[in-house]
C-alpha atoms as a PDB file:
ATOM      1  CA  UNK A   1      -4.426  14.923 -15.199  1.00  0.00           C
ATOM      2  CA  UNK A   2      -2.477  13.448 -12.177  1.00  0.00           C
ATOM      3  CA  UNK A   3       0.979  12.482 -11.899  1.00  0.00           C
ATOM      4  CA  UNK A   4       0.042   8.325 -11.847  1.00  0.00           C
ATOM      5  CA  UNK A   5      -1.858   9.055 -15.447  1.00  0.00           C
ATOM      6  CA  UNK A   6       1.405   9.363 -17.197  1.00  0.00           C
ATOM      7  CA  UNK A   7       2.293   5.973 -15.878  1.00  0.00           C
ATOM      8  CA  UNK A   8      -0.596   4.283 -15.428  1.00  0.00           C
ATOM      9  CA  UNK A   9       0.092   1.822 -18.978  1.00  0.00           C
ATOM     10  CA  UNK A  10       3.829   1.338 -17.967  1.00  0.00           C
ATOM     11  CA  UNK A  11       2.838   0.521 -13.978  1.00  0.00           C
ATOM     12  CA  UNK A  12       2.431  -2.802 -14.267  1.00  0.00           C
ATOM     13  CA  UNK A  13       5.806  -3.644 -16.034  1.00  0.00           C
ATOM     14  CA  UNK A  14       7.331  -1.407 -13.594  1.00  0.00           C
ATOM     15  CA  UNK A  15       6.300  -2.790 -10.167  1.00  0.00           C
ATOM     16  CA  UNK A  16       3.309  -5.253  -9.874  1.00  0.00           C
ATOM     17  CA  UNK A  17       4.535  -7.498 -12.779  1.00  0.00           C
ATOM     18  CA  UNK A  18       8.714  -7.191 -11.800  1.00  0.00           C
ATOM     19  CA  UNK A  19       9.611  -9.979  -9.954  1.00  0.00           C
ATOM     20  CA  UNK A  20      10.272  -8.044  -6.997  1.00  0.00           C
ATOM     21  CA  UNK A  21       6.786  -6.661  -7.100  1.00  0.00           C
ATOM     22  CA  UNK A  22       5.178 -10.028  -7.190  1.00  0.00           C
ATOM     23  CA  UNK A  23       6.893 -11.301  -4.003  1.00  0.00           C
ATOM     24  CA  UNK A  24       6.101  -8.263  -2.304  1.00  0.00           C
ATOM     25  CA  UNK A  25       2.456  -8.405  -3.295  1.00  0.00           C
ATOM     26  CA  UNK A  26       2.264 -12.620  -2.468  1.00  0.00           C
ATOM     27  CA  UNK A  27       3.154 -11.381   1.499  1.00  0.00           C
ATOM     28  CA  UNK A  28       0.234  -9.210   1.885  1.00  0.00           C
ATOM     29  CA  UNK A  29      -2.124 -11.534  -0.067  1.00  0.00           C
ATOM     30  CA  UNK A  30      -0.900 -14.072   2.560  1.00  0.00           C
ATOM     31  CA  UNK A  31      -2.154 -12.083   5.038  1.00  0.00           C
ATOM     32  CA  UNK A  32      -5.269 -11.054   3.161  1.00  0.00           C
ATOM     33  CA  UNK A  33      -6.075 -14.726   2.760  1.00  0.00           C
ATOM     34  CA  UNK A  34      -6.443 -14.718   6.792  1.00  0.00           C
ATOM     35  CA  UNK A  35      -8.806 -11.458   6.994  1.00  0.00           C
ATOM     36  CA  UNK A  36     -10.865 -11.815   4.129  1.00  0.00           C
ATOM     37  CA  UNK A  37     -14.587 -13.412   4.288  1.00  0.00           C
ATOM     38  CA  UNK A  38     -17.036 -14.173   1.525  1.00  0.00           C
ATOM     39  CA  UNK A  39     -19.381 -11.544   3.066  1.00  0.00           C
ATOM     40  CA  UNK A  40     -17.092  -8.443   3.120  1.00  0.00           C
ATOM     41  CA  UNK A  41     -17.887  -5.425   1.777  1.00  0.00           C
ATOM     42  CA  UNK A  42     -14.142  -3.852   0.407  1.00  0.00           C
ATOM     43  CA  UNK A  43     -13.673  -0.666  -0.504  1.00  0.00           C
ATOM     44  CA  UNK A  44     -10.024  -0.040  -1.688  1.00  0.00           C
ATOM     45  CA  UNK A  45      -8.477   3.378  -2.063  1.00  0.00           C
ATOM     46  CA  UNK A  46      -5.350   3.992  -4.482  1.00  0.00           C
ATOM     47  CA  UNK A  47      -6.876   1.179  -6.158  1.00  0.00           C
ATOM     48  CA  UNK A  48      -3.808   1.425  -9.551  1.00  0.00           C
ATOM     49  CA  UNK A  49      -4.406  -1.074 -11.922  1.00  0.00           C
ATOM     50  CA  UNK A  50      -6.824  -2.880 -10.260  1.00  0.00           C
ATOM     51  CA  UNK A  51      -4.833  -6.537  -9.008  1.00  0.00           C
ATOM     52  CA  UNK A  52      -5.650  -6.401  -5.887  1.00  0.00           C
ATOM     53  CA  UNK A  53      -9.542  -5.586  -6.741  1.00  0.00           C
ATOM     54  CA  UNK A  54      -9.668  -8.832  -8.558  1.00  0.00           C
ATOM     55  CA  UNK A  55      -7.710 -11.014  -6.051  1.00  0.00           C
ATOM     56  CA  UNK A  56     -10.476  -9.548  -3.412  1.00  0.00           C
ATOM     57  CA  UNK A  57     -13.103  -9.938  -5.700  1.00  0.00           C
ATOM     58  CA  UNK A  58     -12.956 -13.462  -5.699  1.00  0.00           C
ATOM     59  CA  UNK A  59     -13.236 -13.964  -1.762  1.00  0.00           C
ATOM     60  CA  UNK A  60     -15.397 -11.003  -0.644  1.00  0.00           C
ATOM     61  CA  UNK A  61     -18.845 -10.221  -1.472  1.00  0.00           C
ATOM     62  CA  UNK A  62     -17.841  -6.870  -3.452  1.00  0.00           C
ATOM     63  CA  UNK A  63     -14.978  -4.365  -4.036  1.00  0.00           C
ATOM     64  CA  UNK A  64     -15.574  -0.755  -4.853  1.00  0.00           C
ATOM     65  CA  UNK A  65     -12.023   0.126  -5.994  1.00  0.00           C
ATOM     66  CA  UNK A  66     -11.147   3.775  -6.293  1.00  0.00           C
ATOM     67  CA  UNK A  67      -8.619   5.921  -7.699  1.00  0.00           C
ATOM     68  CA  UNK A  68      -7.825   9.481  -8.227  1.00  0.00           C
ATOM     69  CA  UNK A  69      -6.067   8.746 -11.734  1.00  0.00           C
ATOM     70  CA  UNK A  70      -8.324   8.577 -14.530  1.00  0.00           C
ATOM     71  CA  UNK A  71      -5.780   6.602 -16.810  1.00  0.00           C
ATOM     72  CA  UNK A  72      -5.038   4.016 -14.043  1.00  0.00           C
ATOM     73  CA  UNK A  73      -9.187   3.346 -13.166  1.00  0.00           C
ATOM     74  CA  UNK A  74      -9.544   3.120 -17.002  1.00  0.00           C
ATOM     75  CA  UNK A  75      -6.737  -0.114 -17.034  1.00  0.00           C
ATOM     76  CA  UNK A  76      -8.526  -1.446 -13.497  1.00  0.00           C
ATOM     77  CA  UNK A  77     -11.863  -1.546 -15.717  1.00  0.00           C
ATOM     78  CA  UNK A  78     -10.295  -3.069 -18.708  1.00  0.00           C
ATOM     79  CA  UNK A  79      -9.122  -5.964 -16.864  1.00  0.00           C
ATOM     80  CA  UNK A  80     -11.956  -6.671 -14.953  1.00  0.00           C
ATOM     81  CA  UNK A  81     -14.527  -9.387 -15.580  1.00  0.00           C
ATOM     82  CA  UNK A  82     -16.283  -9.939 -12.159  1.00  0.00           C
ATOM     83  CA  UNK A  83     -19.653  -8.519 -11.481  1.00  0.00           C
ATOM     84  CA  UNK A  84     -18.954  -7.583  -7.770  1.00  0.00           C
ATOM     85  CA  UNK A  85     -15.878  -5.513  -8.439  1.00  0.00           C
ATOM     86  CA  UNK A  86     -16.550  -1.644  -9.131  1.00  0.00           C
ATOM     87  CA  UNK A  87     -14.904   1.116  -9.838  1.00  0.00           C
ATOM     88  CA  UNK A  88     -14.541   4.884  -9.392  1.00  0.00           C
ATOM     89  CA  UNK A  89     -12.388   7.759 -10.111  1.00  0.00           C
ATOM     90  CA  UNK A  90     -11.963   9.053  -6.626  1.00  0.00           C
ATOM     91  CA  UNK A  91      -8.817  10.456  -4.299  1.00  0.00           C
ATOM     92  CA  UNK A  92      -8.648   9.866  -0.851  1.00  0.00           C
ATOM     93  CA  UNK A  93      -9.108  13.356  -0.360  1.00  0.00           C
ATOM     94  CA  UNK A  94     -12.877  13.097  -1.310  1.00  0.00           C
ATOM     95  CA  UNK A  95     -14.210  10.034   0.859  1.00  0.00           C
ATOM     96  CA  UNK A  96     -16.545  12.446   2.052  1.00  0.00           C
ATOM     97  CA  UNK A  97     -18.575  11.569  -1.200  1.00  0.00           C
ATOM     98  CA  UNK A  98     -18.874   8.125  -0.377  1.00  0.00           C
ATOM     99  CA  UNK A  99     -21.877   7.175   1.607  1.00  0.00           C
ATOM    100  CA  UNK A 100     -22.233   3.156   1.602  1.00  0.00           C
ATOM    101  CA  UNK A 101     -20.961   0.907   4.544  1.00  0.00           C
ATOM    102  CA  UNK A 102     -17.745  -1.446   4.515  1.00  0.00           C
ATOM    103  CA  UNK A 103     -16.262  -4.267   6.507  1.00  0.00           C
ATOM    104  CA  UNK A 104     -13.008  -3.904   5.034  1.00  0.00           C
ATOM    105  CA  UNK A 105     -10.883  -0.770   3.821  1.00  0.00           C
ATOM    106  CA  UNK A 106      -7.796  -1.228   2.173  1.00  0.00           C
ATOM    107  CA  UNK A 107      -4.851   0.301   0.770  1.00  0.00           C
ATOM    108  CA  UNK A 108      -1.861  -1.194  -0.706  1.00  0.00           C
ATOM    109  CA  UNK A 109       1.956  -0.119  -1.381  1.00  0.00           C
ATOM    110  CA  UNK A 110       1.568   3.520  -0.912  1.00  0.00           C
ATOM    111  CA  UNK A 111      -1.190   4.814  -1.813  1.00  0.00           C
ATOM    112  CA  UNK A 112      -1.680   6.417   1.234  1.00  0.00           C
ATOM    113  CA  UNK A 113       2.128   7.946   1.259  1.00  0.00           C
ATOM    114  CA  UNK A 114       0.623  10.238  -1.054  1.00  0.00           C
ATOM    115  CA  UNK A 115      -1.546  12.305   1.097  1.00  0.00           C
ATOM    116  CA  UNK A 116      -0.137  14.684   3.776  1.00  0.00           C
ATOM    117  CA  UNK A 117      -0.217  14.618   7.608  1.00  0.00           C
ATOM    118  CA  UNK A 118      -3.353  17.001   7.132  1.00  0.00           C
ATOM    119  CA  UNK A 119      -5.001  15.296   4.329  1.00  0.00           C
ATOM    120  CA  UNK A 120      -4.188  11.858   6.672  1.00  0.00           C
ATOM    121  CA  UNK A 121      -6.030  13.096   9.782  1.00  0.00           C
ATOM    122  CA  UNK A 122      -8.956  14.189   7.506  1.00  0.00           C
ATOM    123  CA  UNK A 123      -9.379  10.741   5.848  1.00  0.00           C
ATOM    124  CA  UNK A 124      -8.888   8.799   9.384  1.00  0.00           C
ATOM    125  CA  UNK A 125     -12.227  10.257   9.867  1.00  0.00           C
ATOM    126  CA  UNK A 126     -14.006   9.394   6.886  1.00  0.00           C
ATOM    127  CA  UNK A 127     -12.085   5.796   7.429  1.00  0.00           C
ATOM    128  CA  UNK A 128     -14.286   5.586  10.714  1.00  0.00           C
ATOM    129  CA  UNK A 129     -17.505   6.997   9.591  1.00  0.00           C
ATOM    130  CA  UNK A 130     -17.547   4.316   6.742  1.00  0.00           C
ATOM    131  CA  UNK A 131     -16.425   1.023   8.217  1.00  0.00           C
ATOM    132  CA  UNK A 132     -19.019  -0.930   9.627  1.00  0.00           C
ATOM    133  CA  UNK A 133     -19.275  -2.205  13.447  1.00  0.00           C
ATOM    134  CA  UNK A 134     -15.692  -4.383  14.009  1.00  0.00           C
ATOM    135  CA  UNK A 135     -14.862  -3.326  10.446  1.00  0.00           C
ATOM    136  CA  UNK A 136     -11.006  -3.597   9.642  1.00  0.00           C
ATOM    137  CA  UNK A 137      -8.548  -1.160   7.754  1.00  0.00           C
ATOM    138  CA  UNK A 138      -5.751  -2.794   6.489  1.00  0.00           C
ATOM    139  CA  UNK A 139      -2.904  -0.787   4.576  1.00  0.00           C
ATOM    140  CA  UNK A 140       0.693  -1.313   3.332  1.00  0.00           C
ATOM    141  CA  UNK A 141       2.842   1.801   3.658  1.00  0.00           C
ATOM    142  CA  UNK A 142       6.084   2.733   2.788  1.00  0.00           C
ATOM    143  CA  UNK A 143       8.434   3.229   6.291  1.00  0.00           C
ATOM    144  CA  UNK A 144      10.509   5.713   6.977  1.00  0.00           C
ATOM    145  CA  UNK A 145      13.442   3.634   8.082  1.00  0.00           C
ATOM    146  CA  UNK A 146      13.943   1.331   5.363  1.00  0.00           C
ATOM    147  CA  UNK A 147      17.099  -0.363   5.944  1.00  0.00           C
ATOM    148  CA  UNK A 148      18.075  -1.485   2.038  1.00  0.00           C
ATOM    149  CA  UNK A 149      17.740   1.684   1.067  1.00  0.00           C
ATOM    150  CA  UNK A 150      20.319   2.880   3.671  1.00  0.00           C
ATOM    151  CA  UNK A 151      22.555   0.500   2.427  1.00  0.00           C
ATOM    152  CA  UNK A 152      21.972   0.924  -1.462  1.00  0.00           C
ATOM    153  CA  UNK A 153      22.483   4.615  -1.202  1.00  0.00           C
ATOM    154  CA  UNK A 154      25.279   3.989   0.984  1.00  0.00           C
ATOM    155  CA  UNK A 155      27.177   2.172  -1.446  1.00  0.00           C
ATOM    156  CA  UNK A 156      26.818   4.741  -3.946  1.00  0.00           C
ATOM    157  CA  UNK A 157      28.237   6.993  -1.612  1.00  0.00           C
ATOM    158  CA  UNK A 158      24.761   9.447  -1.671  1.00  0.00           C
ATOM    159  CA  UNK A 159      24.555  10.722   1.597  1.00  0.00           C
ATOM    160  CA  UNK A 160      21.741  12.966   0.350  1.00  0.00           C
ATOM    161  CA  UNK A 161      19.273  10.380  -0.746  1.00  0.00           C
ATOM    162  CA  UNK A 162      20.309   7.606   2.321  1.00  0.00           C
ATOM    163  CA  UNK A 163      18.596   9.055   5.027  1.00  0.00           C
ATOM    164  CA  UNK A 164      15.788  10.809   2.965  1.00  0.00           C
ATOM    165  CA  UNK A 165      12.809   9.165   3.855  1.00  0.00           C
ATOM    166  CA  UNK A 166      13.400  10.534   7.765  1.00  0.00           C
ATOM    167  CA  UNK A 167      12.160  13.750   6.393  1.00  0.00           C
ATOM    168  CA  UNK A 168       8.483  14.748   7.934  1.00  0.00           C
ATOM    169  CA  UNK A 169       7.996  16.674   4.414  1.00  0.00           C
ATOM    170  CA  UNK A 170       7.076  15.527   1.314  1.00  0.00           C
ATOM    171  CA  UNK A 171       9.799  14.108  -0.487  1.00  0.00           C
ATOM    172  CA  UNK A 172       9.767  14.305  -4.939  1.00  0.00           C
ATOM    173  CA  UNK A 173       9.945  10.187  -5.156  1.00  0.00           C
ATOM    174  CA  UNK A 174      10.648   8.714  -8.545  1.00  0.00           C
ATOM    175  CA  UNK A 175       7.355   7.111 -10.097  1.00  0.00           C
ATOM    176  CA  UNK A 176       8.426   5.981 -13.451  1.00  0.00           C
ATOM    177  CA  UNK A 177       9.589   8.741 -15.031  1.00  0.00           C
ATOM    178  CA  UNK A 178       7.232  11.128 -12.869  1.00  0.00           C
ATOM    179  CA  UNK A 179       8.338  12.724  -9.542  1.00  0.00           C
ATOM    180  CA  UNK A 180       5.565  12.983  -6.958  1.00  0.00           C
ATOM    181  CA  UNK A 181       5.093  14.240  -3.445  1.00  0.00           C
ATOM    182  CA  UNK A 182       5.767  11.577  -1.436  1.00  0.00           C
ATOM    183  CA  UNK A 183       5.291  11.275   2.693  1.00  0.00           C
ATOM    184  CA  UNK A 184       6.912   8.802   4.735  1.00  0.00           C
ATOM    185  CA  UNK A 185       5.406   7.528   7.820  1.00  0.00           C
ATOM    186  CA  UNK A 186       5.879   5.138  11.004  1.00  0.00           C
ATOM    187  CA  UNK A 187       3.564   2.875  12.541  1.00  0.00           C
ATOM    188  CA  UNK A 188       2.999   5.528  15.693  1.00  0.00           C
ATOM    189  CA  UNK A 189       2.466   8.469  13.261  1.00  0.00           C
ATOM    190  CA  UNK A 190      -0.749   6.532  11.799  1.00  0.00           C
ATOM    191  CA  UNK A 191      -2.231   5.418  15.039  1.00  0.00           C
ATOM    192  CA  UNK A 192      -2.034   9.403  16.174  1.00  0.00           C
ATOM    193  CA  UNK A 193      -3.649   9.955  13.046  1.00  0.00           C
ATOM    194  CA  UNK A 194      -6.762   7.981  13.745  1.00  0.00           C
ATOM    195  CA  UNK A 195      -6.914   9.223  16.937  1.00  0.00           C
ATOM    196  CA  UNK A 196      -7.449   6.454  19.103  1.00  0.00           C
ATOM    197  CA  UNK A 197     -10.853   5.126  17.490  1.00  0.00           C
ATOM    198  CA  UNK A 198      -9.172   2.340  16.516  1.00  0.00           C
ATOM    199  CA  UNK A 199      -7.439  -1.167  17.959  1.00  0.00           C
ATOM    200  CA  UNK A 200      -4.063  -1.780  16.558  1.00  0.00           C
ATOM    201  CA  UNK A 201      -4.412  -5.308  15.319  1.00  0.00           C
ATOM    202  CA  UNK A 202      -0.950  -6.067  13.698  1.00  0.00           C
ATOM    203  CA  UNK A 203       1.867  -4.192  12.108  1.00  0.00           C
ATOM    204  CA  UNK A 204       4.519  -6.535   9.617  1.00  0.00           C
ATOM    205  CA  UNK A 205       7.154  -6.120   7.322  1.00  0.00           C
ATOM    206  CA  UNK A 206       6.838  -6.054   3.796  1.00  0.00           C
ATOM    207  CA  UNK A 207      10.252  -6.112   2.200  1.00  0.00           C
ATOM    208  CA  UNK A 208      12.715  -6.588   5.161  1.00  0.00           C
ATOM    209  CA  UNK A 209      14.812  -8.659   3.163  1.00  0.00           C
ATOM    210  CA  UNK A 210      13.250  -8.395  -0.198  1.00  0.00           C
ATOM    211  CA  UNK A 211      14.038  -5.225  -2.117  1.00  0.00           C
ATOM    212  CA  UNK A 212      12.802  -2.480  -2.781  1.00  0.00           C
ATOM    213  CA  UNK A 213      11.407  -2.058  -6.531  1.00  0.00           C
ATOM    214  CA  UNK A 214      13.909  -0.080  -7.957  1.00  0.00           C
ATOM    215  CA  UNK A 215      16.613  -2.710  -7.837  1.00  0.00           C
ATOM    216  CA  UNK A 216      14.564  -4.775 -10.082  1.00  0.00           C
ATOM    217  CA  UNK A 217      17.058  -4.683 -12.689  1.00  0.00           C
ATOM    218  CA  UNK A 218      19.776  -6.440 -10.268  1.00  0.00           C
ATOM    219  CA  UNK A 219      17.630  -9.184  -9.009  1.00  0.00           C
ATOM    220  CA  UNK A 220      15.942  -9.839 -12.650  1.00  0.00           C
ATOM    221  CA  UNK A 221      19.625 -11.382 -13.701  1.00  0.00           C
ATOM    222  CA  UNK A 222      19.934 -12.887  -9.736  1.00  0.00           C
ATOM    223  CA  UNK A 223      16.924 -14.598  -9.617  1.00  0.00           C
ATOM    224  CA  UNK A 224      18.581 -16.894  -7.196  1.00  0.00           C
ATOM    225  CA  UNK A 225      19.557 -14.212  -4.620  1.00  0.00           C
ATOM    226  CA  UNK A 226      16.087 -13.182  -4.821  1.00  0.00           C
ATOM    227  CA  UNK A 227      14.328 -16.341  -3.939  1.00  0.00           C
ATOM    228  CA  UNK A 228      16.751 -16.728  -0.782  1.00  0.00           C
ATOM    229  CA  UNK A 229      15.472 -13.418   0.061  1.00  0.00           C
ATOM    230  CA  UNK A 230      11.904 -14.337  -0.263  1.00  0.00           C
ATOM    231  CA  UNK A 231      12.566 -16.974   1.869  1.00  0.00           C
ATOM    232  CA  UNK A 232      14.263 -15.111   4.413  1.00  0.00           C
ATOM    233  CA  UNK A 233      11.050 -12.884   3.920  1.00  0.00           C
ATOM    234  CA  UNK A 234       8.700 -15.506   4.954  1.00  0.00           C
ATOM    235  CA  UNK A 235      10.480 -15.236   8.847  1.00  0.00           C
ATOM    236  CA  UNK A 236      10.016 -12.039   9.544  1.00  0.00           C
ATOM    237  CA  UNK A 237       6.440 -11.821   9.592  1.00  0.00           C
ATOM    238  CA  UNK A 238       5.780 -11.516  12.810  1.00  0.00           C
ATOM    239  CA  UNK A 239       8.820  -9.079  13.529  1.00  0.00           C
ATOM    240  CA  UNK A 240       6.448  -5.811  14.138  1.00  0.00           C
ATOM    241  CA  UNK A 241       9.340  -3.913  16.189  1.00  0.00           C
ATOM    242  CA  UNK A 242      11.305  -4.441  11.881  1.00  0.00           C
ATOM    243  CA  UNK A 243       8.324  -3.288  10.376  1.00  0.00           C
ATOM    244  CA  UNK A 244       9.121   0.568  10.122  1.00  0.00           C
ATOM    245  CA  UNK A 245      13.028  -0.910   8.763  1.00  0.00           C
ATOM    246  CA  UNK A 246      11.704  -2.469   5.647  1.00  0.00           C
ATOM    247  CA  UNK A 247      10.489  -1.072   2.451  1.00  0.00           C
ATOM    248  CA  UNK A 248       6.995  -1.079   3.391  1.00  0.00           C
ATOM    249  CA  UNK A 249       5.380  -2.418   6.245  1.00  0.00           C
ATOM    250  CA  UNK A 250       1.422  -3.984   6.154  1.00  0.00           C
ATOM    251  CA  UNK A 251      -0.826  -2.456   9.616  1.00  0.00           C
ATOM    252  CA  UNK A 252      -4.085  -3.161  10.541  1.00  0.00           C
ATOM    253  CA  UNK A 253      -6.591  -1.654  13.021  1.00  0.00           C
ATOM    254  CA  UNK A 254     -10.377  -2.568  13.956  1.00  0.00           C
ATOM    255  CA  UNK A 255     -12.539  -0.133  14.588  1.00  0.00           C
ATOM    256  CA  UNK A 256     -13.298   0.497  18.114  1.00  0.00           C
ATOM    257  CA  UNK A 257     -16.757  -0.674  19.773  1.00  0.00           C
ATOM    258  CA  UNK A 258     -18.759   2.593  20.580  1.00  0.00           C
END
């Protein structure tokens, strides 16, 4: 049993249905919408409940959606109805099984924060060795320099917790009511780690001004506040040098011509 099983039928009410969840997810569909081609082949790692397989599901040719939780493939099934969308209980740390060809590899809001430095330059491998020619991966990771959660912590005077995601070791993150090893990376830390195989297309920020998750309960009753912030959101798209300064940011590489 892993960690995310314990929280797999309380994830959705947590993050991707809060309203703070939603707003996050509606930037990187955005850009999704721009990258995404009826003939792709997907294959998504940290796949969770499976949103994200369905929205690409009904634009790309076929998703195989995988996830190292057995609880949280079992709730991706459930919900699915589309032929082309597939699923398997798989970690990251195993894409050495995998053996089929994709145009698209994709990871969303830290899935990929839950591997280690080692573990990362392992997968950036198996990352290349699967995409096809000019195949994309696309990811959304949580920063290390997220400015609201400076400023939260600040406020309630926890000088422990403000500056923790600086750390280059794993950090116990709350995940419901599970802790779990948690890494926190830059943009530059992820382009050492695939090791120059790849072009850097775009890096964005996902949750500048939108907050993080955990303040759900405060925005919930300020709906208001929130969709100023959203708004404020939609400017700082194209603000890559704020992207490592928001609670997640979205990068995406092409694989290099050989």
């Amino acid at each position: 049993m892993t960690d995310f099983d314990t929280i797999a039928s309380e994830y959705d009410a947590q993050f991707s249905s809060s309203k703070i969840g939603i707003k996050q997810r509606q930037r990187v569909w955005k850009y999704l919408l721009r990258h995404t081609f009826s003939e792709q082949r997907v294959l998504e790692l940290n796949c969770g409940t499976g949103i994200d397989a369905q929205f690409l599901g009904k634009r790309c040719l076929s998703v195989h959606a995988t996830d190292l939780s057995t609880e949280m493939i079992a709730t991706a099934k459930s919900r699915n109805s589309q032929d082309n969308v597939s699923f398997q209980k798989l970690g990251i740390q195993y894409l050495s099984e995998v053996n089929n060809e994709y145009d698209l590899i994709f990871s969303n809001f830290g899935g990929l924060n839950c591997i280690s430095p080692e573990e990362w330059s392992i997968a950036a491998k198996e990352i290349h060795r699967l995409l096809s020619k000019n195949g994309s991966f696309i990811a959304v990771i949580m920063s290390r320099k997220c400015l609201w959660e400076r400023f939260y912590f600040r406020l309630k005077k926890d000088s422990k917790n403000q500056r923790r995601r600086v750390s280059k070791n794993a950090i116990m993150a709350n995940i419901g009511n599970q802790k779990v090893a948690t890494w926190y990376y830059e943009p530059g830390e992820l382009q050492h780690f695939l090791e120059n195989k790849f072009n850097h297309v775009r890096s964005q920020p996902i949750g500048l001004f939108l907050p993080p998750s955990y303040l759900e309960s405060f925005f919930a009753k300020n709906n208001r506040m929130l969709n100023v912030l959203s708004f404020l959101e939609s400017f700082s798209l194209s603000s890559k040098w704020l992207a490592n300064r928001a609670d997640h940011y979205l990068i995406h590489f092409k694989k290099q011509q050989q």
